[in-house]
N, C-alpha and C. Protein backbone atom coordinates (compact mmCIF):
# COMPACT_ATOMS: atom_id res chain seq x y z
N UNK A 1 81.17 118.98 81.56
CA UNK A 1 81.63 120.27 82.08
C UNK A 1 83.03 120.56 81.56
N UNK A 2 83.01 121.84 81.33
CA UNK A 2 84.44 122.32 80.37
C UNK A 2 85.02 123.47 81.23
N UNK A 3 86.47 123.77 81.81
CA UNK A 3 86.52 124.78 82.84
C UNK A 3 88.50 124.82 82.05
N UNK A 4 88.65 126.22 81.59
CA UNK A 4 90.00 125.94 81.74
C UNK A 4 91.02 126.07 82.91
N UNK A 5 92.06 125.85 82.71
CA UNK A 5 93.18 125.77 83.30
C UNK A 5 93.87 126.62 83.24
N UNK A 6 94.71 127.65 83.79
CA UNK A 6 95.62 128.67 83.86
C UNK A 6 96.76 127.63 83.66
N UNK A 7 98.04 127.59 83.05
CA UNK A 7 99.47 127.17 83.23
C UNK A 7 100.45 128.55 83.35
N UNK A 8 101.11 128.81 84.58
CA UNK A 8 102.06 129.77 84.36
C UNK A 8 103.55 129.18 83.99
N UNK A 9 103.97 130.19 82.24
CA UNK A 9 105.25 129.73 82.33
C UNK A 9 106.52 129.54 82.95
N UNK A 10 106.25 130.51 83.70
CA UNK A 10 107.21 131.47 84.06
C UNK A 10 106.96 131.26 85.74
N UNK A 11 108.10 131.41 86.80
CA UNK A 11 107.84 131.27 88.08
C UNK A 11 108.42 133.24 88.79
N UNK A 12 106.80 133.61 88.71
CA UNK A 12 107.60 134.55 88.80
C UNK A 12 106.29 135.53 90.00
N UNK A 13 106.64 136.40 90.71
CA UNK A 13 105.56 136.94 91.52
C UNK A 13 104.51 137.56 91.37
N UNK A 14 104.79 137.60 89.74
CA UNK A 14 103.63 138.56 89.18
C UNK A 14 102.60 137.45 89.14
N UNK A 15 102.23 136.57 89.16
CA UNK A 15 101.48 135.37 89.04
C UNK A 15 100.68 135.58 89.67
N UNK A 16 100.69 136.29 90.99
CA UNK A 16 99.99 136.60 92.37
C UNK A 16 98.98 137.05 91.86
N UNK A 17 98.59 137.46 91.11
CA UNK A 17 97.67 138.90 90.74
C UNK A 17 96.44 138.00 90.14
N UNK A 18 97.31 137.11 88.45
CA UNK A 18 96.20 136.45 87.80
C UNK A 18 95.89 135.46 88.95
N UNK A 19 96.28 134.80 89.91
CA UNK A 19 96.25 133.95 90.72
C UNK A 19 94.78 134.28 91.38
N UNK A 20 94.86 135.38 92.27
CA UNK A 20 94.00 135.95 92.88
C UNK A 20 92.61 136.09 92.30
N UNK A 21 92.57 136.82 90.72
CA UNK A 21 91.69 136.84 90.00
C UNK A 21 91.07 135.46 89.49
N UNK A 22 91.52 134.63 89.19
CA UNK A 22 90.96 133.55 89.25
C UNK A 22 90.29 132.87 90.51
N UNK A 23 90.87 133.44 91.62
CA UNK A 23 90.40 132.60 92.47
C UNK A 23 89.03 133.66 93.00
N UNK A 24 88.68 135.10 92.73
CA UNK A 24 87.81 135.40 92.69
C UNK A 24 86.73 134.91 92.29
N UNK A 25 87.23 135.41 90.75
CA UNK A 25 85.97 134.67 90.11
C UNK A 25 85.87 133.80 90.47
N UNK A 26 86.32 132.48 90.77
CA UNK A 26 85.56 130.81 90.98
C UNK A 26 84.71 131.44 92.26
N UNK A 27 85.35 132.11 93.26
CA UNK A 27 85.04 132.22 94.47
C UNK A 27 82.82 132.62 94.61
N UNK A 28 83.32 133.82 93.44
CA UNK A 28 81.45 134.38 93.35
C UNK A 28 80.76 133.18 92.59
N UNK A 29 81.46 132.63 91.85
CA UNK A 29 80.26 132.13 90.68
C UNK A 29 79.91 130.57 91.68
N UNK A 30 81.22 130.01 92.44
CA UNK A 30 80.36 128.89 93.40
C UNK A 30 80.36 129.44 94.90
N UNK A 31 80.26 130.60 95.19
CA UNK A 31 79.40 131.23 96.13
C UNK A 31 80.19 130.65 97.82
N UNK A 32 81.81 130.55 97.31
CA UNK A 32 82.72 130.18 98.37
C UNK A 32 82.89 131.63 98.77
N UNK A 33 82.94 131.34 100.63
CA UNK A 33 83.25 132.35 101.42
C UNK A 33 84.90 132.37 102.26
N UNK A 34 85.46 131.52 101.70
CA UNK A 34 86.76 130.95 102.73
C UNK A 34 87.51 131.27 101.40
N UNK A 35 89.16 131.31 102.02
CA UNK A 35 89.73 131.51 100.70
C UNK A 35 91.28 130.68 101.76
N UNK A 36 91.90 129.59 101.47
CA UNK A 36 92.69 129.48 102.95
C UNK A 36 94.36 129.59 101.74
N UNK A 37 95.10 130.29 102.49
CA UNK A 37 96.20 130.96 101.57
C UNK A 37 97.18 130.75 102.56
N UNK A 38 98.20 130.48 101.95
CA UNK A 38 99.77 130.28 102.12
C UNK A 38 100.68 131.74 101.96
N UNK A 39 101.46 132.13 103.28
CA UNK A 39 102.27 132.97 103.44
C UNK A 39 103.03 132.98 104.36
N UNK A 40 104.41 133.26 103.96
CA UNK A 40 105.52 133.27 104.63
C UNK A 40 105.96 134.38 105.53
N UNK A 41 106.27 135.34 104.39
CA UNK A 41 106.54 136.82 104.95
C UNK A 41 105.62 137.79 105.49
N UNK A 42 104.60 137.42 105.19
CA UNK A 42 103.04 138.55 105.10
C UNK A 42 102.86 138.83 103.90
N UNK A 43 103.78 139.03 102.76
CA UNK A 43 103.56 140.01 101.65
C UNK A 43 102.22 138.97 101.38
N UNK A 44 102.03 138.00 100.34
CA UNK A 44 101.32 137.28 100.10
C UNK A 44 99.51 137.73 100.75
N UNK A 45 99.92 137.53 102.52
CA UNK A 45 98.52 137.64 103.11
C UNK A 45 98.28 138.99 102.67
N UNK A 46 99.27 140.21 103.18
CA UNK A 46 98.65 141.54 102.84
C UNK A 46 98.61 141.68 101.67
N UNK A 47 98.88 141.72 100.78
CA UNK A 47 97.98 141.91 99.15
C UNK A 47 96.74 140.88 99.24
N UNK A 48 97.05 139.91 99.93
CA UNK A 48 95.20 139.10 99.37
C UNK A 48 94.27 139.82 100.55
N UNK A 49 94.43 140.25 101.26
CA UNK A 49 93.69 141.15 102.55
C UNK A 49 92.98 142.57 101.50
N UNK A 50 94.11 143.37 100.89
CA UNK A 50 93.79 143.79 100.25
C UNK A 50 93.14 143.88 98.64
N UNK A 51 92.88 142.82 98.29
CA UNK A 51 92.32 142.46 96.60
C UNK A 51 91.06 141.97 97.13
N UNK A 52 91.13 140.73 98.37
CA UNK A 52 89.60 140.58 98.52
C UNK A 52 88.53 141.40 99.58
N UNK A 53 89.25 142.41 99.52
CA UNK A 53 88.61 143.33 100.95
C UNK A 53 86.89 143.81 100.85
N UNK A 54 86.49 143.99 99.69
CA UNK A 54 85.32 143.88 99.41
C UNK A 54 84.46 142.83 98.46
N UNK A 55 85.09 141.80 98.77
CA UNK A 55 84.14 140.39 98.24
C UNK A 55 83.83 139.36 99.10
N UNK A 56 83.47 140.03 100.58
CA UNK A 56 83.30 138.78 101.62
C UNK A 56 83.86 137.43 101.41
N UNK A 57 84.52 137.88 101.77
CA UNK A 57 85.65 136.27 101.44
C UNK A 57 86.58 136.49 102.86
N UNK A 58 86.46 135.75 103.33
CA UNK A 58 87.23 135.15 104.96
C UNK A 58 88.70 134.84 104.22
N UNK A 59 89.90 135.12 104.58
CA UNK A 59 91.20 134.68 104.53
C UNK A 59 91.38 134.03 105.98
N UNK A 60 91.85 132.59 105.45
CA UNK A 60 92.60 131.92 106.31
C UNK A 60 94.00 131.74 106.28
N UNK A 61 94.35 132.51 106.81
CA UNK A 61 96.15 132.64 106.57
C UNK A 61 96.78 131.46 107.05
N UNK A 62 98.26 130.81 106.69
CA UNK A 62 98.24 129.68 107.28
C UNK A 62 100.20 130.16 106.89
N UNK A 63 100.83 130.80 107.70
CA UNK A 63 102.15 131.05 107.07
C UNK A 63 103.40 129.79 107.97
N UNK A 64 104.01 129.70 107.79
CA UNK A 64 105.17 128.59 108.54
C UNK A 64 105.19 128.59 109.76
N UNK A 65 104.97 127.25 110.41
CA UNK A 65 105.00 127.07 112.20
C UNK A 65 106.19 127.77 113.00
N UNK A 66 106.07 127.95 114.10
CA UNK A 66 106.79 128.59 114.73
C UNK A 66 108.30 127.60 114.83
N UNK A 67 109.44 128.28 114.67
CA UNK A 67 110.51 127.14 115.01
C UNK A 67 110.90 126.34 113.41
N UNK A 68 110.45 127.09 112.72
CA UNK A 68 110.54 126.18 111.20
C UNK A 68 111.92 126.93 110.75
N UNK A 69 113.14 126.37 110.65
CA UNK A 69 114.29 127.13 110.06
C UNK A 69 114.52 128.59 110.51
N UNK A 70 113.94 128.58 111.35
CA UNK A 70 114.51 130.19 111.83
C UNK A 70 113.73 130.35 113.26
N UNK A 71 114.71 130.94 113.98
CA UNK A 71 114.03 131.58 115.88
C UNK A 71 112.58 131.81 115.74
N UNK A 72 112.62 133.31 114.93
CA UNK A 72 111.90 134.08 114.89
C UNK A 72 111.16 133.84 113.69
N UNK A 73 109.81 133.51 113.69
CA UNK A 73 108.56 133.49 112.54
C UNK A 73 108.87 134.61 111.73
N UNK A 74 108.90 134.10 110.76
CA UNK A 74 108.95 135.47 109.47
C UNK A 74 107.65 136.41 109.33
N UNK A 75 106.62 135.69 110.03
CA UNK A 75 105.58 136.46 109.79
C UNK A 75 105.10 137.82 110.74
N UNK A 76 105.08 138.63 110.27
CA UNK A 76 104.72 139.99 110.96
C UNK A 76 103.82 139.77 112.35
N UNK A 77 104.12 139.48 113.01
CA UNK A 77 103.00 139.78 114.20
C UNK A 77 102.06 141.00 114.10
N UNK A 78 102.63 142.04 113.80
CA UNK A 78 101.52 143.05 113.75
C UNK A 78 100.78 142.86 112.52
N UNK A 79 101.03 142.72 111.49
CA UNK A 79 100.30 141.97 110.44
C UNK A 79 99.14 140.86 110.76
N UNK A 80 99.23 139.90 111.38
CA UNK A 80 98.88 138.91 112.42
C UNK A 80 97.30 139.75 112.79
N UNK A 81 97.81 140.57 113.41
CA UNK A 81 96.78 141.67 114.13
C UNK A 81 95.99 141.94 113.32
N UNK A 82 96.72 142.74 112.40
CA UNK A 82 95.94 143.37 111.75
C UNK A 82 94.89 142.73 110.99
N UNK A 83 95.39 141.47 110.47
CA UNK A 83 93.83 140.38 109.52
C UNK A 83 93.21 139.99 110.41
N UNK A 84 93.51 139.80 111.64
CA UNK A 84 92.17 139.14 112.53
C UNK A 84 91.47 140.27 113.17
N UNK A 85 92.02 141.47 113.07
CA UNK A 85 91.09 142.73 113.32
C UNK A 85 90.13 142.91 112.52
N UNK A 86 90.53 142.42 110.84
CA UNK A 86 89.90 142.50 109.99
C UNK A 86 88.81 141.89 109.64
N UNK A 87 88.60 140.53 110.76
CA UNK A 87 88.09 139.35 110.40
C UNK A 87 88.84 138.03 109.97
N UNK A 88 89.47 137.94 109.57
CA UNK A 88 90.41 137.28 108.44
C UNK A 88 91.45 136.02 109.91
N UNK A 89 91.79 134.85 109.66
CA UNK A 89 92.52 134.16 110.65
C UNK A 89 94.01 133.83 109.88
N UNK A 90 94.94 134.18 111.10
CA UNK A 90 96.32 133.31 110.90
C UNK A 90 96.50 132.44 111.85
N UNK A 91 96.71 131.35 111.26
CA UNK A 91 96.97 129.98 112.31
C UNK A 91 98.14 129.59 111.88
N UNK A 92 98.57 129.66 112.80
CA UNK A 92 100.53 128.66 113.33
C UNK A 92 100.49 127.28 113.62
N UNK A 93 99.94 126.47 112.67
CA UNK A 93 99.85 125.00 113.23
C UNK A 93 101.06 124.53 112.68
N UNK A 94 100.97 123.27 113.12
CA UNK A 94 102.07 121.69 112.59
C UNK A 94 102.02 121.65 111.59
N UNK A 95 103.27 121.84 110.80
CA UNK A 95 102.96 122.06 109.14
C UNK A 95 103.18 120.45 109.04
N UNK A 96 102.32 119.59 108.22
CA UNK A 96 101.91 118.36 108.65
C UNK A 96 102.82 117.07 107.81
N UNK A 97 103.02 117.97 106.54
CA UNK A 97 104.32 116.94 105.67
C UNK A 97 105.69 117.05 106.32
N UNK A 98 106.23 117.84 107.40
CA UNK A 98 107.51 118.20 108.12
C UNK A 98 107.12 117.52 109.55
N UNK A 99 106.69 116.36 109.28
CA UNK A 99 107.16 115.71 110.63
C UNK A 99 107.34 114.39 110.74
N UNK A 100 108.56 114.32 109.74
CA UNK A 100 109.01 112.91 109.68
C UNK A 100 110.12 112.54 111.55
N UNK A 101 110.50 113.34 111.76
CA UNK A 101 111.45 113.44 113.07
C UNK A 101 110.60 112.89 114.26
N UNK A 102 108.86 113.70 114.27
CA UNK A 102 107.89 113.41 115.28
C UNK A 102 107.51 112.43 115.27
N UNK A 103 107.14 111.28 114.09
CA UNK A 103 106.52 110.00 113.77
C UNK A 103 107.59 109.32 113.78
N UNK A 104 108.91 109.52 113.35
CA UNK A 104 109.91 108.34 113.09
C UNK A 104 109.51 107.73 111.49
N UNK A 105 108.98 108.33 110.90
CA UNK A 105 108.42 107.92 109.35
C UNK A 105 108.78 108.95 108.32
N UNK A 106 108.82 108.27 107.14
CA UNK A 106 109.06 109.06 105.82
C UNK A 106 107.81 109.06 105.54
N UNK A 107 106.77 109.17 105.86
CA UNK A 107 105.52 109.09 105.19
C UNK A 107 105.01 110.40 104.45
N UNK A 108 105.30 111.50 105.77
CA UNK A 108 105.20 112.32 105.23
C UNK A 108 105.69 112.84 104.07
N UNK A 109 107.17 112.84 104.21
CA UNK A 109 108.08 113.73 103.01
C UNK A 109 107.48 112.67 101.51
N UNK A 110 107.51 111.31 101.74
CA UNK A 110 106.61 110.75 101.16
C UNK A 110 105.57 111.38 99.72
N UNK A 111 104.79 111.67 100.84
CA UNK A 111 103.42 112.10 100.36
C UNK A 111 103.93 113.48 100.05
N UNK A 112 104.58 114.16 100.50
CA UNK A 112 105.07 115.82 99.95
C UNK A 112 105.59 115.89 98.97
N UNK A 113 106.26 114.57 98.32
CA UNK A 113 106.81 114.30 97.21
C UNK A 113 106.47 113.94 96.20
N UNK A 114 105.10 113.10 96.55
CA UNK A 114 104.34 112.86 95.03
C UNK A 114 103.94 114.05 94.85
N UNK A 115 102.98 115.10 96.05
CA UNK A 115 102.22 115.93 95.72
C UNK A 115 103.09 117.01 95.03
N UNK A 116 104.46 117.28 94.83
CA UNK A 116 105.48 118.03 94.33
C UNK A 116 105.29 117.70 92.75
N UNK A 117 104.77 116.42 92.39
CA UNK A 117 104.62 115.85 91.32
C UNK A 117 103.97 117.16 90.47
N UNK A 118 103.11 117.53 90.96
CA UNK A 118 102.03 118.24 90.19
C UNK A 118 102.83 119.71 90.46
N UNK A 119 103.26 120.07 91.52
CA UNK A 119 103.81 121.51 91.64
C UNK A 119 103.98 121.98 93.36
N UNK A 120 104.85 122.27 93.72
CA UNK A 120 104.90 123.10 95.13
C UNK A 120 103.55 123.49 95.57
N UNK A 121 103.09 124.54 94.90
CA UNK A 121 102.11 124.89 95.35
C UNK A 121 100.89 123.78 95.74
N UNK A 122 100.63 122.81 95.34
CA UNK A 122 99.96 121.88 94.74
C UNK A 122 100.22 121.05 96.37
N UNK A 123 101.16 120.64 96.49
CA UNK A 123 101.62 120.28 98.36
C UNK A 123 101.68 121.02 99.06
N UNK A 124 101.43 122.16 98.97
CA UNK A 124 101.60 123.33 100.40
C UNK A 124 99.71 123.54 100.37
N UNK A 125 98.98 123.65 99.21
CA UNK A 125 97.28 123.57 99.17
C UNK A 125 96.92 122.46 100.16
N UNK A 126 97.58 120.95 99.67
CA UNK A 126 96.80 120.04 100.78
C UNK A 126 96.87 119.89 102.11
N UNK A 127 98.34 120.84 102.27
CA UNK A 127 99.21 120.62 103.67
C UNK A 127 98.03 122.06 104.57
N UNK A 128 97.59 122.95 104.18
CA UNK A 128 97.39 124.27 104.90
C UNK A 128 95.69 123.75 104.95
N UNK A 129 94.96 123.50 104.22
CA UNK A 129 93.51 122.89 103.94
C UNK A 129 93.30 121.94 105.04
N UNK A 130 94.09 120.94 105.17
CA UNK A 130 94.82 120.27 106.42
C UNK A 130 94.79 121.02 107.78
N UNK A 131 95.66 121.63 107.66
CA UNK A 131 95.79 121.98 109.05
C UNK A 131 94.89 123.44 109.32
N UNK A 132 93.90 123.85 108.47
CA UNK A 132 93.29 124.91 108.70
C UNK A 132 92.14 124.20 109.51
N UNK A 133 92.00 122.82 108.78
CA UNK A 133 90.24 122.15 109.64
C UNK A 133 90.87 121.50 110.96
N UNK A 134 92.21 121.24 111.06
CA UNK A 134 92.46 120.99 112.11
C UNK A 134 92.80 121.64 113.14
N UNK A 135 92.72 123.12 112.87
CA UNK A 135 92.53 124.29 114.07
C UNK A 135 90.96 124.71 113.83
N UNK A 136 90.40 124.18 113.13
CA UNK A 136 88.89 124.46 113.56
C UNK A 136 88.35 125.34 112.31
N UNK A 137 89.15 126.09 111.83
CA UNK A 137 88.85 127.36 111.28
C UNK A 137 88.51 127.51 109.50
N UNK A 138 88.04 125.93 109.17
CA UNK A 138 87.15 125.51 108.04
C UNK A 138 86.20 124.19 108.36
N UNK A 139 85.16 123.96 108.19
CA UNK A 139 84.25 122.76 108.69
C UNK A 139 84.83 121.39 107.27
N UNK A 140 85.20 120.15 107.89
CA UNK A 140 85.22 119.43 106.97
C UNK A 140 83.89 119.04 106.01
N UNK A 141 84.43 118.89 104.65
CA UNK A 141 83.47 118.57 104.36
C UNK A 141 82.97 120.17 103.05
N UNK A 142 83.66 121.50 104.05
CA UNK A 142 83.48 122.86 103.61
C UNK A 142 84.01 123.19 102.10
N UNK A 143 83.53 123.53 100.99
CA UNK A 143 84.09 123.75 100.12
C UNK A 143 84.88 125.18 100.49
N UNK A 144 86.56 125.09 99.54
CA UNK A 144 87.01 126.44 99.99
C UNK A 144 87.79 126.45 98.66
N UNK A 145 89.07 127.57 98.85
CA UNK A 145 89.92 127.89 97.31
C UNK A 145 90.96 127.49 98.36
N UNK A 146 91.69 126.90 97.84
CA UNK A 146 93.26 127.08 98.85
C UNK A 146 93.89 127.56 97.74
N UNK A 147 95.21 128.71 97.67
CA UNK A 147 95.93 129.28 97.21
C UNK A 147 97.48 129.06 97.70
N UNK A 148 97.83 128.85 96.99
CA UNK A 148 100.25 128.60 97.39
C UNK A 148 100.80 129.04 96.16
N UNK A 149 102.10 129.13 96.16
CA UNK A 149 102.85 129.08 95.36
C UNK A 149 104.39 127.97 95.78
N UNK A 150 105.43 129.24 94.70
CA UNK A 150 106.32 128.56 95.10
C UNK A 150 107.62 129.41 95.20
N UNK A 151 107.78 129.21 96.33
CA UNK A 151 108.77 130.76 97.14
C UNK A 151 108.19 131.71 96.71
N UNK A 152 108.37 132.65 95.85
CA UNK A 152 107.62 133.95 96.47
C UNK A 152 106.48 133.86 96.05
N UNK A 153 105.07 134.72 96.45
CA UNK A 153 103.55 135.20 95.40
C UNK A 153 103.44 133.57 95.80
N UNK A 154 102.23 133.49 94.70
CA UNK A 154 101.04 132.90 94.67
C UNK A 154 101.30 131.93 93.08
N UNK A 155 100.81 131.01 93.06
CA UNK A 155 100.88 130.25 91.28
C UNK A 155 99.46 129.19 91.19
N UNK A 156 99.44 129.04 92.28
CA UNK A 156 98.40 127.82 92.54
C UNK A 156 97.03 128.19 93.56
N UNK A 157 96.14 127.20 92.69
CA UNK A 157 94.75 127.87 93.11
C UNK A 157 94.18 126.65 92.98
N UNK A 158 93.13 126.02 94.12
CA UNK A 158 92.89 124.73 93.85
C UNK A 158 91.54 124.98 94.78
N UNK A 159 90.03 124.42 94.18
CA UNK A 159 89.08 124.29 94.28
C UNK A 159 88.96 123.14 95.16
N UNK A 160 88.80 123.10 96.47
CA UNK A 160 88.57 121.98 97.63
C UNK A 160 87.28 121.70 98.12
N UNK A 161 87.75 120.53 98.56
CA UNK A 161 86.60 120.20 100.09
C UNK A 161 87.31 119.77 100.63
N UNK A 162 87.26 120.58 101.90
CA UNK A 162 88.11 120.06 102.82
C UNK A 162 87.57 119.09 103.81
N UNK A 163 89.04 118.68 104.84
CA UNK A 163 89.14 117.62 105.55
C UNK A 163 90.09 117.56 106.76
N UNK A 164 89.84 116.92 107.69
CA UNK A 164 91.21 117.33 109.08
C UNK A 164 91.90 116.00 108.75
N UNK A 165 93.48 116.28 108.79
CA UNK A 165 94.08 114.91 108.87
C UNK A 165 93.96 113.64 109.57
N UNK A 166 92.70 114.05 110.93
CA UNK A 166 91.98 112.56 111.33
C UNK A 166 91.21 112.02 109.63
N UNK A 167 90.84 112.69 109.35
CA UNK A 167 89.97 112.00 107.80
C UNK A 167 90.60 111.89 106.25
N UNK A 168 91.79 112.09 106.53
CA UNK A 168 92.12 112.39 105.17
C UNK A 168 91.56 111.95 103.59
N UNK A 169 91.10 110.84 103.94
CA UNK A 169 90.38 110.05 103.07
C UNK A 169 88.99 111.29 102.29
N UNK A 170 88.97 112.15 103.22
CA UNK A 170 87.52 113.13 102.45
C UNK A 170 88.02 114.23 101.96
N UNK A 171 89.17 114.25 102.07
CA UNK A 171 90.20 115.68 101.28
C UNK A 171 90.12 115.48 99.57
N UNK A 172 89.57 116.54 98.91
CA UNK A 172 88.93 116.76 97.61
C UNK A 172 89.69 117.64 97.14
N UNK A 173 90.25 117.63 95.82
CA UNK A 173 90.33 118.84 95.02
C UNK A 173 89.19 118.64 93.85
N UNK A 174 88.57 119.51 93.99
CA UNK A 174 86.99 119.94 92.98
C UNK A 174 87.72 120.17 91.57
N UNK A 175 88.39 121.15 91.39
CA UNK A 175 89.18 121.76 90.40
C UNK A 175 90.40 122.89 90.78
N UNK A 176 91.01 122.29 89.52
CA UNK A 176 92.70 123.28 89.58
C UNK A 176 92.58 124.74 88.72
N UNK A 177 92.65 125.36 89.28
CA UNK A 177 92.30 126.88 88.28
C UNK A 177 93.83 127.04 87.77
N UNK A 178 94.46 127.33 88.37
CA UNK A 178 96.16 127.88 88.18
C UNK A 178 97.40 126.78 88.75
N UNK A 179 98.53 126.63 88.18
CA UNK A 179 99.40 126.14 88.06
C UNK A 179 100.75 126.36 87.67
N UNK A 180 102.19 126.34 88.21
CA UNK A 180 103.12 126.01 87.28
C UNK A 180 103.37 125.08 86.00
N UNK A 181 103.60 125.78 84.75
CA UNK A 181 103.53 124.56 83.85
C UNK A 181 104.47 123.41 84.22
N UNK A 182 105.93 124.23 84.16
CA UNK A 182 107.09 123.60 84.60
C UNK A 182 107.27 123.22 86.22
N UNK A 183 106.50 122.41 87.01
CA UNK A 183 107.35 122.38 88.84
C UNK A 183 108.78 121.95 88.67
N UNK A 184 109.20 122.50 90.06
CA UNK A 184 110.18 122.06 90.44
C UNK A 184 110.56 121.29 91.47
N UNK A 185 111.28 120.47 91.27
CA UNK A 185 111.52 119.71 92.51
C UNK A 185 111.93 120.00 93.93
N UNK A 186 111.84 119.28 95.07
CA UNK A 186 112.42 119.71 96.45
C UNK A 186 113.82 120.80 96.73
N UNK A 187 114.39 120.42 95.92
CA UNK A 187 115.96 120.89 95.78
C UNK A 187 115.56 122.13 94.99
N UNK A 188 115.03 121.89 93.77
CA UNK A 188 115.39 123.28 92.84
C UNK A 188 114.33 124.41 93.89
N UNK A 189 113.39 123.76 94.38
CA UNK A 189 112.44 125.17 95.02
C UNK A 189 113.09 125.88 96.65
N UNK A 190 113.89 124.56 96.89
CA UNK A 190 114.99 125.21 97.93
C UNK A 190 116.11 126.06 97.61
N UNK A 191 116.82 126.19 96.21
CA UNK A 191 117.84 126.57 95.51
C UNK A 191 117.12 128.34 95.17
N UNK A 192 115.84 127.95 94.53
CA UNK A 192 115.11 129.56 94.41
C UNK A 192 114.48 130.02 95.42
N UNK A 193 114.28 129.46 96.64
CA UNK A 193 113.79 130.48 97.62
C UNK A 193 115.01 130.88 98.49
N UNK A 194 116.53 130.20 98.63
CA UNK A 194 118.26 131.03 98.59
C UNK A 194 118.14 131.81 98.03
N UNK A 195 118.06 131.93 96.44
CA UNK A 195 118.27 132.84 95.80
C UNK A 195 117.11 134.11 95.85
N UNK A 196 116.19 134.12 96.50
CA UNK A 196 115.46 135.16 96.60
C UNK A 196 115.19 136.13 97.94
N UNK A 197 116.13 135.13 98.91
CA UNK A 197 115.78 135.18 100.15
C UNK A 197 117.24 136.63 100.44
N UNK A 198 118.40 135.88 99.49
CA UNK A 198 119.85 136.75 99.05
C UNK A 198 119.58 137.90 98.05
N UNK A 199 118.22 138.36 97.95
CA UNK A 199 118.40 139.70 97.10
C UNK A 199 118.13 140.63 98.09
């Protein structure tokens, strides 16, 4: 089997778009109905609300836990509304590599760190896939697309079977559609989401 690879050079928001399109297409041709996506602000969820609005495809929104670096959730509450009016779920769980403080362990940041290996996006896919079966709202075992990036839009697109962090051992990536060529490390993706957060 021969399937290419997207590499984006460039870290940039326009990515969102080919991102999406790729994850379409995989989505019809292996006949996935889940699509579980990473968002911070909303922008992210509302453009994928809107691109997959007529390809039966369930969005599982999965944007930053409540209490994560700021009072107030960045994410729109009425937004919130509006995708689960739509059908579509946002879940506020335990973002699951950020709880070295709760365990008393580096295990996590750990494991957030190899998975950085490959790209941001690439650790925020296993972290939300994660905690989507562990609010119920993918069956382990379920093939799905998980979608992230890195600070703003979308870069990463990763072909799963998922798994709840009781099992981790059955957590699959099938195939990688899209990618940063270049990742960046912990620091540099904290340094560009300052700098984007200050425009």
């Amino acid at each position: 089997m021969e399937h290419a690879i997207t590499y984006f050079e460039t870290l940039d928001p326009e990515n969102t778009d080919v991102t999406f399109r790729l994850a379409r297409e995989r989505a019809h041709k292996l006949e996935i109905r889940k699509i579980v996506i990473a968002s911070t602000s909303g922008a992210t969820a509302k453009k994928a609300m809107e691109y997959f609005k007529n390809d039966g495809i369930q969005l599982i929104v999965v944007p930053h836990q409540w209490d994560f670096h700021r009072e107030i959730n960045a994410f729109p509450q009425d937004l919130a509304k509006t995708l689960r009016d739509a059908g579509h779920v946002v879940h506020f769980g335990t973002m699951l590599f950020h709880t070295n403080d709760l365990y008393e362990s580096t295990t996590p940041a750990v494991m957030a760190n190899l998975l950085r290996c490959f790209c941001q996006g690439v650790k925020v896919c296993f972290e939300i896939v994660l905690m989507a079966t562990d609010g119920g709202h993918v069956k382990s075992g379920e093939k799905i697309i998980a979608i992230a990036g890195t600070g703003r839009g979308s870069d990463t697109a990763l072909v799963m079977q998922a798994a709840s962090s009781q099992h981790l051992k059955n957590l699959r990536v099938h195939e990688i559609l899209c990618k940063p060529l270049n990742p960046l490390n912990l620091e540099e993706v904290h340094a560009k989401m300052k700098k984007e957060l200050s425009r």
